[in-house]
Each structure stands twice: as C-alpha cells, then as structure tokens.
Protein backbone atom coordinates (compact mmCIF):
# COMPACT_ATOMS: atom_id res chain seq x y z
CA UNK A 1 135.15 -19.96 76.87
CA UNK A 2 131.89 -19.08 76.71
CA UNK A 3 131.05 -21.25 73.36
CA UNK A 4 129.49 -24.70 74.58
CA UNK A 5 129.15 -27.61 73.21
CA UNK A 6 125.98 -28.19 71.00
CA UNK A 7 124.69 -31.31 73.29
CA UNK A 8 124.24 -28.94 75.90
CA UNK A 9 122.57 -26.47 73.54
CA UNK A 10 119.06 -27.35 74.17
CA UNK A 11 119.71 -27.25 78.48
CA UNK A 12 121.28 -24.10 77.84
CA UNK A 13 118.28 -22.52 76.45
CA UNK A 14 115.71 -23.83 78.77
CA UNK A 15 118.03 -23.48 81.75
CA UNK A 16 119.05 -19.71 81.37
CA UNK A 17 120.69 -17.67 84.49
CA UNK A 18 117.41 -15.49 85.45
CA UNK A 19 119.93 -12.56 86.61
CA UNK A 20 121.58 -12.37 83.09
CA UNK A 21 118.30 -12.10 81.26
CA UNK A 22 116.72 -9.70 83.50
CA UNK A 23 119.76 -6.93 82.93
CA UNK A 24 119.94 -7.55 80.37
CA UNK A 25 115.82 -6.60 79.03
CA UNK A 26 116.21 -4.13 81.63
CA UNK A 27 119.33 -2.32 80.31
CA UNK A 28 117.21 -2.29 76.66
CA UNK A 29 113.82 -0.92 78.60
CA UNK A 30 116.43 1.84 79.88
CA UNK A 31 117.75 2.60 76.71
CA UNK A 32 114.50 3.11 75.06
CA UNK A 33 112.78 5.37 78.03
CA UNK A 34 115.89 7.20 79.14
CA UNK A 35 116.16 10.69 78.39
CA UNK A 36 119.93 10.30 79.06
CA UNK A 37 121.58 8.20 76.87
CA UNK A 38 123.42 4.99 78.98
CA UNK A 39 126.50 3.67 78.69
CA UNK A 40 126.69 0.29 76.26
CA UNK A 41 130.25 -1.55 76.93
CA UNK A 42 131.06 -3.98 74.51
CA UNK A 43 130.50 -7.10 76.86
CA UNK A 44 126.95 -5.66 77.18
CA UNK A 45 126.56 -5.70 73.68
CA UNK A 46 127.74 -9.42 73.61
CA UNK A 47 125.03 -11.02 75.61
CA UNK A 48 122.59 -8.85 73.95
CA UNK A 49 123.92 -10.43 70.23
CA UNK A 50 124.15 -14.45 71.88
CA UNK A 51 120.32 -13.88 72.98
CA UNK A 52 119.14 -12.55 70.05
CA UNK A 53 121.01 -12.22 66.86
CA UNK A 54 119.27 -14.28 64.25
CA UNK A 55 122.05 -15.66 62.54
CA UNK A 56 122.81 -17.28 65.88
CA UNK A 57 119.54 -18.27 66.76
CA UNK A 58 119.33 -19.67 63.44
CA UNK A 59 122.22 -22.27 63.62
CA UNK A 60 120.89 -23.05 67.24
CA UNK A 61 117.65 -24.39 66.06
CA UNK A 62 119.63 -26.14 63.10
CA UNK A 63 121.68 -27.72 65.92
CA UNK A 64 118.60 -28.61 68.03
CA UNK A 65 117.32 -30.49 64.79
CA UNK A 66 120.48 -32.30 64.46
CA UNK A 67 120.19 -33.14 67.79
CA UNK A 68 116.61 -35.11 67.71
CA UNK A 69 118.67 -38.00 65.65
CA UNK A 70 120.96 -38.31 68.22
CA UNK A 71 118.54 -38.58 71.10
CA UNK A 72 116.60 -41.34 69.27
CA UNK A 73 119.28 -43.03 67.95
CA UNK A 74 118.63 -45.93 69.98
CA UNK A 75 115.83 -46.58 68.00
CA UNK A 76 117.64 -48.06 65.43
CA UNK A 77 118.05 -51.07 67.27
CA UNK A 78 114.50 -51.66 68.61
CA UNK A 79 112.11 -53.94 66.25
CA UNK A 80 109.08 -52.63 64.01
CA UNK A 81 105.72 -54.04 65.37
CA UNK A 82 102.81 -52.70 63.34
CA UNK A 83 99.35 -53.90 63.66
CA UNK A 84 96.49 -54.22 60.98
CA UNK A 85 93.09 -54.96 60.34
CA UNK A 86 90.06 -54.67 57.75
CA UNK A 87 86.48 -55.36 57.82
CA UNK A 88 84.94 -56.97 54.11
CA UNK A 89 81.35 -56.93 53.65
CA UNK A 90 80.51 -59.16 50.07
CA UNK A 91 76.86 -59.06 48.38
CA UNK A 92 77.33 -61.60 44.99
CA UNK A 93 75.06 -63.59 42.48
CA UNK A 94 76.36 -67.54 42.52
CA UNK A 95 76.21 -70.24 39.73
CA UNK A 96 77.89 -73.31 39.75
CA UNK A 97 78.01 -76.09 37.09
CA UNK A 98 78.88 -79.49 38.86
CA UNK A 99 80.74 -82.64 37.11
CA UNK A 100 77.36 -84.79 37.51
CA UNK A 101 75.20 -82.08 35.63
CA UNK A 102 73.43 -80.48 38.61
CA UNK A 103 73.77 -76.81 38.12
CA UNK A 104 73.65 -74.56 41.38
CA UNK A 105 72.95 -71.17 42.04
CA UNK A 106 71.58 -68.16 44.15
CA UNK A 107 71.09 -64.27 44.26
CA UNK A 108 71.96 -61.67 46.77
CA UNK A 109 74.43 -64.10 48.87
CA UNK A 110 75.93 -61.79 51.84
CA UNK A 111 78.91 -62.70 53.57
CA UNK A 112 81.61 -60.66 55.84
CA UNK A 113 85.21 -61.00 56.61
CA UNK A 114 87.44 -59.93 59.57
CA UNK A 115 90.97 -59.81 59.54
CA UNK A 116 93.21 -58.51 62.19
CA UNK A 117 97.23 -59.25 62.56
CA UNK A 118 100.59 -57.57 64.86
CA UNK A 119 103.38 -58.36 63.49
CA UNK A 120 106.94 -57.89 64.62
CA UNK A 121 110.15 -57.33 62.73
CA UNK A 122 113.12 -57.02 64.03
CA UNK A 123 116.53 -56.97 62.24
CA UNK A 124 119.15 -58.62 63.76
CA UNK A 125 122.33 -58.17 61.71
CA UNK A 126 122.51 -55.80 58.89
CA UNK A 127 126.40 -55.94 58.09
CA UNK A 128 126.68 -53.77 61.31
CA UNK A 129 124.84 -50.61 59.72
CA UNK A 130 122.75 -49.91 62.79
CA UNK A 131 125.88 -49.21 65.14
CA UNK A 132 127.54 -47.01 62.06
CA UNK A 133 123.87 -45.21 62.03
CA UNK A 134 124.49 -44.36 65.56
CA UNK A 135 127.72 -43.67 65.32
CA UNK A 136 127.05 -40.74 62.19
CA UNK A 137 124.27 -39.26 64.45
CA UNK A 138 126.67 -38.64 67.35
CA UNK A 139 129.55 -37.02 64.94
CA UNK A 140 126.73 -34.92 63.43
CA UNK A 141 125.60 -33.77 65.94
CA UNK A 142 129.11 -32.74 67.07
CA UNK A 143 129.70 -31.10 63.62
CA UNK A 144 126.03 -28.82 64.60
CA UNK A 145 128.18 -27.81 67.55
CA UNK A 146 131.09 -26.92 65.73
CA UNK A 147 128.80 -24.98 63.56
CA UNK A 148 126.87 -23.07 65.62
CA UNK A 149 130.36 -21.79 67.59
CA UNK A 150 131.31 -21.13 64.04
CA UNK A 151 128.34 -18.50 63.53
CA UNK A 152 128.75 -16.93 66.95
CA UNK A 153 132.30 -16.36 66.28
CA UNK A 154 131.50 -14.87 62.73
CA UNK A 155 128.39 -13.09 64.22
CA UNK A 156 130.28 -11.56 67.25
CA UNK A 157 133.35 -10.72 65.18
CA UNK A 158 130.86 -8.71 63.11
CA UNK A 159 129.53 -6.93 65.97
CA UNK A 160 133.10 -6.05 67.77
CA UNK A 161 134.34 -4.86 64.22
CA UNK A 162 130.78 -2.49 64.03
CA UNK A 163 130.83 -1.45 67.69
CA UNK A 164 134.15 -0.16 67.76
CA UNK A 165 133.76 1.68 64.23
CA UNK A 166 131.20 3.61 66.47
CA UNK A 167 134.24 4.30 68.97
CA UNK A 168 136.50 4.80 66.35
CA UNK A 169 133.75 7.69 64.90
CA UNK A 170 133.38 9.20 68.33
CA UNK A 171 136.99 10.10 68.45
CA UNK A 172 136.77 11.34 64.81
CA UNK A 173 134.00 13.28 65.96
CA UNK A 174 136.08 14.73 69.15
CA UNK A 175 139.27 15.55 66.99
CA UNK A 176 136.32 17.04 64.39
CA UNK A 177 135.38 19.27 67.48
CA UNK A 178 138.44 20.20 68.49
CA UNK A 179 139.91 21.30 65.22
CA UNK A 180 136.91 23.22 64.68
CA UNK A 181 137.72 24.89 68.20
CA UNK A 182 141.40 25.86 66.68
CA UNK A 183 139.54 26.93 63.43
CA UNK A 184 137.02 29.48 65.37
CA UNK A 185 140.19 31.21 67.35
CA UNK A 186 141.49 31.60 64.21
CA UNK A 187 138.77 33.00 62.33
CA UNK A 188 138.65 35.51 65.27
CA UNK A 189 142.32 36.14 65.12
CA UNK A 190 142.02 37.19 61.72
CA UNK A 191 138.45 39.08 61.82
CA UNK A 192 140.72 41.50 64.56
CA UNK A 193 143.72 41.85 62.12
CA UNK A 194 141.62 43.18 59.60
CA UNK A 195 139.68 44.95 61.68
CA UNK A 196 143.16 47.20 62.85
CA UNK A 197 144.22 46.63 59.18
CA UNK A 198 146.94 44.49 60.01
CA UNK A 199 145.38 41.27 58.06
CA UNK A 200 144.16 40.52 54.50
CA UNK A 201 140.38 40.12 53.65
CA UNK A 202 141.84 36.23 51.92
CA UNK A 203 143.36 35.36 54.83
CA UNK A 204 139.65 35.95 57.07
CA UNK A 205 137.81 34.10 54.05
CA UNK A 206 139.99 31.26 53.86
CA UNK A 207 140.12 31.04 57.71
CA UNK A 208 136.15 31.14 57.51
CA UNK A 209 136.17 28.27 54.47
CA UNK A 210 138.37 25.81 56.53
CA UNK A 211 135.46 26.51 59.60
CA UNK A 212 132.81 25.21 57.30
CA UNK A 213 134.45 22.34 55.95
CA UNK A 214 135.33 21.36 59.56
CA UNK A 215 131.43 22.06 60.23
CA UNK A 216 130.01 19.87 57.32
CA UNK A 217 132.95 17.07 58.42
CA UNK A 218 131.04 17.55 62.03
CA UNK A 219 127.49 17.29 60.48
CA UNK A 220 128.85 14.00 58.52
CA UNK A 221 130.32 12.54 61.33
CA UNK A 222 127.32 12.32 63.50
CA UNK A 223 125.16 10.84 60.92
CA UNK A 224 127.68 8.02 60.19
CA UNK A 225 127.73 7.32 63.95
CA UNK A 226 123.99 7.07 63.89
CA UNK A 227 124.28 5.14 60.93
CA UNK A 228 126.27 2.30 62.64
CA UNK A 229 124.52 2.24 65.51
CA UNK A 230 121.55 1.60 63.11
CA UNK A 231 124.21 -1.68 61.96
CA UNK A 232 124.96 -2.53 65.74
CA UNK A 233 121.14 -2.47 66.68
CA UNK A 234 120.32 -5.33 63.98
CA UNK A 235 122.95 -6.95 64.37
CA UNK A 236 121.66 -7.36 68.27
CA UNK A 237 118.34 -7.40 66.85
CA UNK A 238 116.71 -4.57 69.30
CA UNK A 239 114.56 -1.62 67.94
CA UNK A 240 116.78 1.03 66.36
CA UNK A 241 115.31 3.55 68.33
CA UNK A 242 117.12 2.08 71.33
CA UNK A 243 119.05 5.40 72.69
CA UNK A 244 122.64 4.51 74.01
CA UNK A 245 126.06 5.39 73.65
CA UNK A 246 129.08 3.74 73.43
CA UNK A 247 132.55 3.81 75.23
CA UNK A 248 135.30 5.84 73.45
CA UNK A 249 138.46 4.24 74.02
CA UNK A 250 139.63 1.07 72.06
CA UNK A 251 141.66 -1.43 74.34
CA UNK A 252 144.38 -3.70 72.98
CA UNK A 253 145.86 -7.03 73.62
CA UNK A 254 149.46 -6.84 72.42
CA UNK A 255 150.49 -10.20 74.25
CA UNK A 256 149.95 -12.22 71.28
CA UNK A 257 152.24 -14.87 70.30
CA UNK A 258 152.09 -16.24 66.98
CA UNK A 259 153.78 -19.90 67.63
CA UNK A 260 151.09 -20.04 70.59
CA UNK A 261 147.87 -18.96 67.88
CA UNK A 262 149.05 -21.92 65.51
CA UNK A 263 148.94 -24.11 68.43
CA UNK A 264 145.83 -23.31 69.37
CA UNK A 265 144.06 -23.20 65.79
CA UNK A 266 144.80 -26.60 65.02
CA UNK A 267 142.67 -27.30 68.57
CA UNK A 268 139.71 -24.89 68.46
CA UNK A 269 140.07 -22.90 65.07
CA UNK A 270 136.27 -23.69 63.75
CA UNK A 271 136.59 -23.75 60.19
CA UNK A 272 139.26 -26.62 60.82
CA UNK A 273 136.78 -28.17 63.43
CA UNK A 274 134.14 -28.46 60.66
CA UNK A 275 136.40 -29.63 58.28
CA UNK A 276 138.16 -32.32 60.64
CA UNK A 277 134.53 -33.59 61.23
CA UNK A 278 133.55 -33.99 57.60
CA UNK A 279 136.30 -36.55 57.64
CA UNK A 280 134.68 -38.05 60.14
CA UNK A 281 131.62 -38.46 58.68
CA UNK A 282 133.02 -39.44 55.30
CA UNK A 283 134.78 -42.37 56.37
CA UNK A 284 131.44 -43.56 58.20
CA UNK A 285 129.66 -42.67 55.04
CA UNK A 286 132.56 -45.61 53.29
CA UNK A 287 131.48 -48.05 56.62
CA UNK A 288 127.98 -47.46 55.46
CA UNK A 289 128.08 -48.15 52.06
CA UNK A 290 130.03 -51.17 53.14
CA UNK A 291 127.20 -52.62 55.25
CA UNK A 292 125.27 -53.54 51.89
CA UNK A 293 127.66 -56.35 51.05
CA UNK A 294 126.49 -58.43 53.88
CA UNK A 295 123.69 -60.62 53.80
CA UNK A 296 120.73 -59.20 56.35
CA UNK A 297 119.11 -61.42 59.49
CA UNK A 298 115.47 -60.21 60.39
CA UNK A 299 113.34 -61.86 63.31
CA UNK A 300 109.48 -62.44 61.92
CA UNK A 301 106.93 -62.91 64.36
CA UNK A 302 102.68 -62.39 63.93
CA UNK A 303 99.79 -62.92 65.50
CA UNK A 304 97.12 -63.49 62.52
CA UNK A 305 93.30 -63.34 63.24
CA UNK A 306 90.32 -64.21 60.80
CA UNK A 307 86.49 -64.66 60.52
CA UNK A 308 84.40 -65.60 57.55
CA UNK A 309 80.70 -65.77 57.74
CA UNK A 310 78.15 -66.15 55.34
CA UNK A 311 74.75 -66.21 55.57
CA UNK A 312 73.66 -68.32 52.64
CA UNK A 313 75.83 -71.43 51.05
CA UNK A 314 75.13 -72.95 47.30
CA UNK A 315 77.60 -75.58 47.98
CA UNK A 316 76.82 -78.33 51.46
CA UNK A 317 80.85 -78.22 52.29
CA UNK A 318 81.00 -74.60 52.89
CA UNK A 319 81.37 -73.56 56.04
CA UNK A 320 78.79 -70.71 57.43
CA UNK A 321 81.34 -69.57 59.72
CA UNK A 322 85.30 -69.76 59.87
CA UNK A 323 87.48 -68.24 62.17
CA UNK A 324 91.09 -69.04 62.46
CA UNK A 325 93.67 -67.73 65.07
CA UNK A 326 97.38 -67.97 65.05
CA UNK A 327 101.25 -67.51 65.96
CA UNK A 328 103.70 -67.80 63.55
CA UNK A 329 106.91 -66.62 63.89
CA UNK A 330 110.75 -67.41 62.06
CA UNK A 331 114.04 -66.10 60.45
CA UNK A 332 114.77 -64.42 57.57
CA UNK A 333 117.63 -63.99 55.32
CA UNK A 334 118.58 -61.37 52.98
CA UNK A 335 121.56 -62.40 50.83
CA UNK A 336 122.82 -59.65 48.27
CA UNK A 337 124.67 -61.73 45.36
CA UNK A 338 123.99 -59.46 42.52
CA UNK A 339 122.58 -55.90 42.67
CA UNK A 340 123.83 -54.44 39.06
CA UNK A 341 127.00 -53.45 41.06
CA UNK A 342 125.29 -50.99 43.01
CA UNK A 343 127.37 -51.80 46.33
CA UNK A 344 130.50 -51.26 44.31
CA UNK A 345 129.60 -48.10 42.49
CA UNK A 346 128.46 -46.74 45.83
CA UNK A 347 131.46 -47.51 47.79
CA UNK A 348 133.78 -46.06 44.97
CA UNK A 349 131.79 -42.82 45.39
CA UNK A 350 131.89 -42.94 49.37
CA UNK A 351 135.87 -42.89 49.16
CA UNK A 352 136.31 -40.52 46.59
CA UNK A 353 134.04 -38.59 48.69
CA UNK A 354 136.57 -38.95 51.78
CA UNK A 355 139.58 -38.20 49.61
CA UNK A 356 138.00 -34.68 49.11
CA UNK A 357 137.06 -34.25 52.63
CA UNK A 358 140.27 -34.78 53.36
CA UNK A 359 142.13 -32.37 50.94
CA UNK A 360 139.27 -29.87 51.97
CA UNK A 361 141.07 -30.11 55.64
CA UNK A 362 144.25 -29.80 54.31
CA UNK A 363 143.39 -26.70 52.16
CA UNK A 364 141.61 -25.68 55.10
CA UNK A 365 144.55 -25.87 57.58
CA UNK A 366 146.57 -24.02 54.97
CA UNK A 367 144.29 -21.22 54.90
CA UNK A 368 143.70 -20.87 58.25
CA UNK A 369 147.93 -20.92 58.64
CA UNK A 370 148.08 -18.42 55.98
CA UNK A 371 145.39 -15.40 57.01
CA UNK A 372 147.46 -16.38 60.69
CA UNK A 373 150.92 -14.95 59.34
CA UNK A 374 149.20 -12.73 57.33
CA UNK A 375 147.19 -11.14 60.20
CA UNK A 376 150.12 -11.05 62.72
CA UNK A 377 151.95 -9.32 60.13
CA UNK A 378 149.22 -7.13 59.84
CA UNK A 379 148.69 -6.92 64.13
CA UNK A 380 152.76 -6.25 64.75
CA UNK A 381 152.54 -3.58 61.96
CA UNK A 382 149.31 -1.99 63.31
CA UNK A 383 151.24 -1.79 66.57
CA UNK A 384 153.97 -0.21 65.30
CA UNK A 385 152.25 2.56 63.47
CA UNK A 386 150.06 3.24 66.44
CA UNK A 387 152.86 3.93 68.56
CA UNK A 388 154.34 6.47 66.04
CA UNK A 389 150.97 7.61 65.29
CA UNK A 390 150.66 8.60 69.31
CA UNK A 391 153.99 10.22 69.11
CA UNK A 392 153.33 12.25 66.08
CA UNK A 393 150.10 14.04 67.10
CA UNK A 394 152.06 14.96 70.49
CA UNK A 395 153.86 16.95 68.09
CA UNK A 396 151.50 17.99 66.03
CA UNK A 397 149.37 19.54 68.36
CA UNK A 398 152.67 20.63 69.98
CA UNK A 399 153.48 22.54 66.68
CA UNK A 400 149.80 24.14 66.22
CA UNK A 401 150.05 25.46 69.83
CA UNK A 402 153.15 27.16 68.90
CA UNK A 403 152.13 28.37 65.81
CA UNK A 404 149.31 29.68 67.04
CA UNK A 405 150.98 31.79 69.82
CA UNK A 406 153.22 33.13 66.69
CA UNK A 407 150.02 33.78 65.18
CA UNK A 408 148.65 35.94 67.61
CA UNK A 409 152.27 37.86 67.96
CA UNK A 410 152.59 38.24 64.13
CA UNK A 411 155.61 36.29 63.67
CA UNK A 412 154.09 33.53 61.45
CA UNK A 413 151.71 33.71 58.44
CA UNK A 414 148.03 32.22 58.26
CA UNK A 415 149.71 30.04 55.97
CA UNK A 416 151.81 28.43 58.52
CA UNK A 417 149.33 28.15 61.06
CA UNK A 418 147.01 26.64 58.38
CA UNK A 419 149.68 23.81 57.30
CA UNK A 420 150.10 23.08 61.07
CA UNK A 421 146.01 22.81 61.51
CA UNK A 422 146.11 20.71 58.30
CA UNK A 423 148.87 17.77 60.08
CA UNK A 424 146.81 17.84 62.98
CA UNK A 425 144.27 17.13 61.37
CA UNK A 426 146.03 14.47 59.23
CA UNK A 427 147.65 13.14 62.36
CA UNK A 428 144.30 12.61 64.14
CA UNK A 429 142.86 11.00 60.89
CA UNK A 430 146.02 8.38 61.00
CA UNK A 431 145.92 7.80 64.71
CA UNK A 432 142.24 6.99 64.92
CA UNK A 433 142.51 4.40 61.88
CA UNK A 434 145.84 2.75 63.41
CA UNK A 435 143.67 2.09 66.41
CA UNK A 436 141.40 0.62 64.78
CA UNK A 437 143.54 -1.54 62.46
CA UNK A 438 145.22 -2.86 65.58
CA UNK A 439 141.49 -3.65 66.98
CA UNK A 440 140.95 -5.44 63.75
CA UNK A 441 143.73 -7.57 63.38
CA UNK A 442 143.74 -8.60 66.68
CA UNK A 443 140.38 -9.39 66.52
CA UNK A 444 140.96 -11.24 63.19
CA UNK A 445 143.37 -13.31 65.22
CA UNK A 446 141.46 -14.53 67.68
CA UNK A 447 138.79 -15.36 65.41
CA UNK A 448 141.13 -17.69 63.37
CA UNK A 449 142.51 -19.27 67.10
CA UNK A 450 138.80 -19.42 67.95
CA UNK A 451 139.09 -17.74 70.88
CA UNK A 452 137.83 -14.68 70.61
CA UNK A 453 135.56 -14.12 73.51
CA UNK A 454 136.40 -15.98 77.33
C-alpha cells in the first residue's frame, strides 16, 4: 500500500526518494517543451496527483498540525515555572498626626521598590486528566492519518475516473474516425451510381448528411478530450498547457471477490476508520469530563526577592532600606464539592456524545456494506455486458463489411447499408461505455475496501 501512516507523514515529506521527484519534474518539463506529445500512463499520473494535488496537500498539513500535540504531549506532565519582576519608583507629600499631638510631615519624599520572584507549579494529580490528555493526542493524531488516506483515496479515485474518461474519448474518437472512413466510401459509392445513372440524387445527399454529422461528432470529440485533460491537469495541479497523451486501452481486474471486499472494509475501508476513531475519542472525551470530580494536588514552590529604599523618613522606625529574600514552597489542594453541577451536566453530554459516535459507525458500516453489494452488482453486470458488447460489434462490423460489398454489387439498398453503419455505430457507443462502467465499478470497489492503489 502506498498510503502511510500519518506519524510518518512529516519524514515522508522531508525524506523524499530524489529519483522519484526528478522523473517525475522531468517528465512535466518534457511535456511542456516537446513538440511530440509523450506518453502519460496512469501510474505516472498518480505520483504527479500525491505530490501535488491540493486537496491532498491540504489534509497533509492538517495532519502535520495534529501532529505538533502529539510530539509535545509530554509536556503535560512537566511543571509551570514563570518568573517576574517590577521596578516602583514613588514621589509623595507626608502628614502624620501622632496620639501625643506632634504632627509630622514632609514634601517630595522619593522612595523605590524592587521585586523579583520564580515560581514553580507543578500539578501532581488531576483525577488522571494529564495521561487521558496524552492519550486523545495520540488517537488524534491517528484519526489525521486516517484522514488524510481518506482524501488521497477520494482525490485519486477522482483522477482514475477523469483519466480514463480521456481513454474512454480516444476510442470514441477512433470509432468516430473509422465510421467516418465507412461514410466517405460510401459517399463515393453513391457519387459513381449517379454519375452512370444507376443511383438517386437522395441517396448521395443523405450519404453526404451522415458524413457531416460524423464530422461535427469528430470536431466534438476532440474538444471534450481537451476538455478533460484541462480536468486531469488541475486535478494534478500542473499548467494546462502541459502537452501529453494518454494510453487508449482500459485494463480490468475481474478477480474480485465480494466475501473477500467485506473482509477487508471492516480493516482498511476509511470512512469506517474515521468513524471507529471518533469512538475512540468520545469515550476519552467521557474519561475527561470525569477527571473534574476529583480533587486536584499542585506542588508550590518560589523564590521571592524585595528591596525598599527611601531616601527621606517622617517617622524614626522606618527603615531607609529593606530587602528581604526567600524560599517558600508547599502543597495545594483543589477539592470540587459543588460546581452548580457542571461535572454532571458535562459528563451527561460526553456520553450522549459517544452514543452518537457510535450509531454514526454503525450507520457507517451499513453504508459502506450497502454501496459494496450495490457496486459488485453493478461490477458483475458491467462484466457481463462488456463481454456481449465485444461480441456484438464483431458482428456488427461483420455485417457492415458485408453490406457494403452488396453495396458495391447492387444487391442491397443505401438503406441497408445505412442501418448497418447506424449499429456499428450504436455498438461502438455501447462497448466504449461498458468499458468504462466496468472501470468504474471496479474502481468504486476498491475505494470502499480502501485499497485502491498498491
């Protein structure tokens, strides 16, 4: 499998294979200054979309922030140590009005004050909240993973689906051709039986209007193809005047086994992964919540610094200068008896929270069962019809060549040839789509197993 898992994410992209990269700019530099168009497979077209497709990129720089809580989640157990200080300058007017009478007093009396303190705090027990931290950080970051394989697989089923729409156009485009071909000899045909008066002037225009629709099907054709290539190129996310072409066969895997894609859904399906891990994080969310009914245990220690001086005194027992310097240290105690029933409320909400994550994975799993019978259905169906299909336009174009050597002896009508031309043409059309309804189904399958690139 080439979908990692999200802890390695950030290794992955400073650690990239130099070969990779290099063909990988190089095939795009080609494509661009090649007069010749080169050859784009679909694996090609893969590494492009993982290197640069912005919904991908996207969900790997929401995993990498995900991440950062996980690497410092050790931090939750280290203490708080903060230091302080602050500088007070004082200018006042003093009066003072002793018990024997005397009255005291002075103007402009300066004094300054220092203060300076580091203090420590560290929590010892909080109702074992710090180790269900730790452990939410982890299973986040594990659900990031989940969702970033869950955008590639979206992102590359996306591009498979649009890349071989291209290949499915280029052999609409080559049946397009060919009828057009038949359509031409025909036209001539009937330009020489009129010309020896042997044909009807009808039977040359209405060879001559089924020419030009072919023609205007073979002028739409080729912008459509450009069209999705236009699709494919932003879906890669490389300049749409990239010049390339694109294989034009469509491969199958018909060694699918439906017991063996239930099997492995319910292991590596993502949408299920996500879900599965919601539970997760639900019932630490309950643990959490939990934690508040325990009393908290902090550590206090400080180291306390102060200076007073003053310049001028009213008062004979006043020092000039006072400095004091100290440790203190000592436990404290947080006991929750009555909070409004905060705790309560909170851990009411917390489990109905995890009741819905957990019918979310059962809906989910049902879902995901579902669209699986549904798109096997689909997949043995599409297989089916594409093996007719290939039969029937053996036959078909079996049947025009005969009708067109009748034709050209004047045993058959235009008529008749045309009706053959038309379920050639009909034949192609069904053919081509039954390919690529196979190509989508199948792909639609291994999306849902979650294993749709190795």
């Amino acid at each position: 499998m080439y979908l990692n898992q999200a802890i390695l994410i950030r290794s992955q992209m400073k650690i990239k294979s130099m070969k990779k990269s290099f063909f990988i700019y190089l095939f795009l530099l080609l494509s661009i200054t090649s007069t010749a168009q080169e050859k784009l497979s679909l694996e090609q077209a893969i590494q492009v979309t993982l290197e640069r497709n912005y919904d991908i990129l996207l969900a790997k720089n929401d995993s990498l922030n995900v991440a950062v809580d996980r690497e410092y989640a050790y931090a939750l157990f280290l203490p708080v140590l903060n230091a302080t200080g602050t500088k007070t300058w004082n200018k006042n007017d003093q009066k003072q009005l002793l018990a024997n009478g005397e009255e005291r007093g002075s103007p402009n009396i300066r004094s300054s004050n220092m203060q300076g303190a580091v203090a420590l705090n560290w929590t010892l027990f909080d109702g074992m909240k710090m180790f269900v931290l730790r452990e939410r950080y982890d299973q986040q970051n594990i659900l990031a993973g989940y969702q970033l394989k869950n955008q590639i697989t979206e992102s590359l089923a996306q591009l498979i689906a649009t890349y071989y729409d291209i290949v499915r156009q280029k052999q609409q485009l080559k049946a397009t051709l060919e009828l057009i071909d038949l359509n031409k000899e025909r036209v001539v045909l009937a330009e020489k039986k009129v010309s020896v008066g042997l044909g009807s002037k009808p039977e040359l225009l209405q060879a001559r209007v089924d020419l030009n629709a072919q023609q205007s099907l073979l002028i739409q054709q080729r912008t459509l193809i450009e069209q999705l290539k236009e699709t494919l190129n932003q879906i890669m996310r490389v300049d749409n005047n990239a010049q390339y072409d694109v294989y034009d066969s469509i491969p199958f895997n018909e060694s699918l086994v439906l017991g063996d894609l239930h099997d492995d859904a319910e292991r590596t399906n993502w949408s299920l992964a996500i879900a599965r891990q919601n539970v997760q994080l639900a019932q630490l969310w309950v643990k959490e919540n939990k934690a508040d009914r325990y009393p908290t245990v902090t550590w206090n220690t400080a180291y306390n610094f102060s200076r007073t001086e003053n310049q001028t005194v009213i008062n004979n027992f006043t020092p000039l200068f006072n400095r004091n310097l100290g440790l203190n240290y000592g436990l404290s105690v947080n006991i929750p008896l009555f909070n409004k029933f905060t705790v309560r409320k909170n851990i009411l909400r917390a489990n109905y929270a995890l009741t819905a994550s957990e019918l979310e994975l059962e809906r989910q799993r049902s879902l995901v069962h579902l669209a699986l019978n549904n798109q096997f259905k689909n997949y043995q169906t599409s297989l089916q019809m594409l093996d007719l299909e290939e039969q029937n336009i053996q036959l078909a174009q079996e049947n025009v060549q005969i009708a067109m050597a009748r034709f050209k002896q004047g045993v058959t009508t235009n008529l008749e040839l045309r009706e053959a031309q038309k379920s050639l043409e009909d034949g192609y059309n069904r053919l081509i789509q039954a390919r690529y309804n196979t190509k989508l189904a199948e792909t639609e399958l291994l999306k849902l197993k979650g294993d749709l690139i190795k």
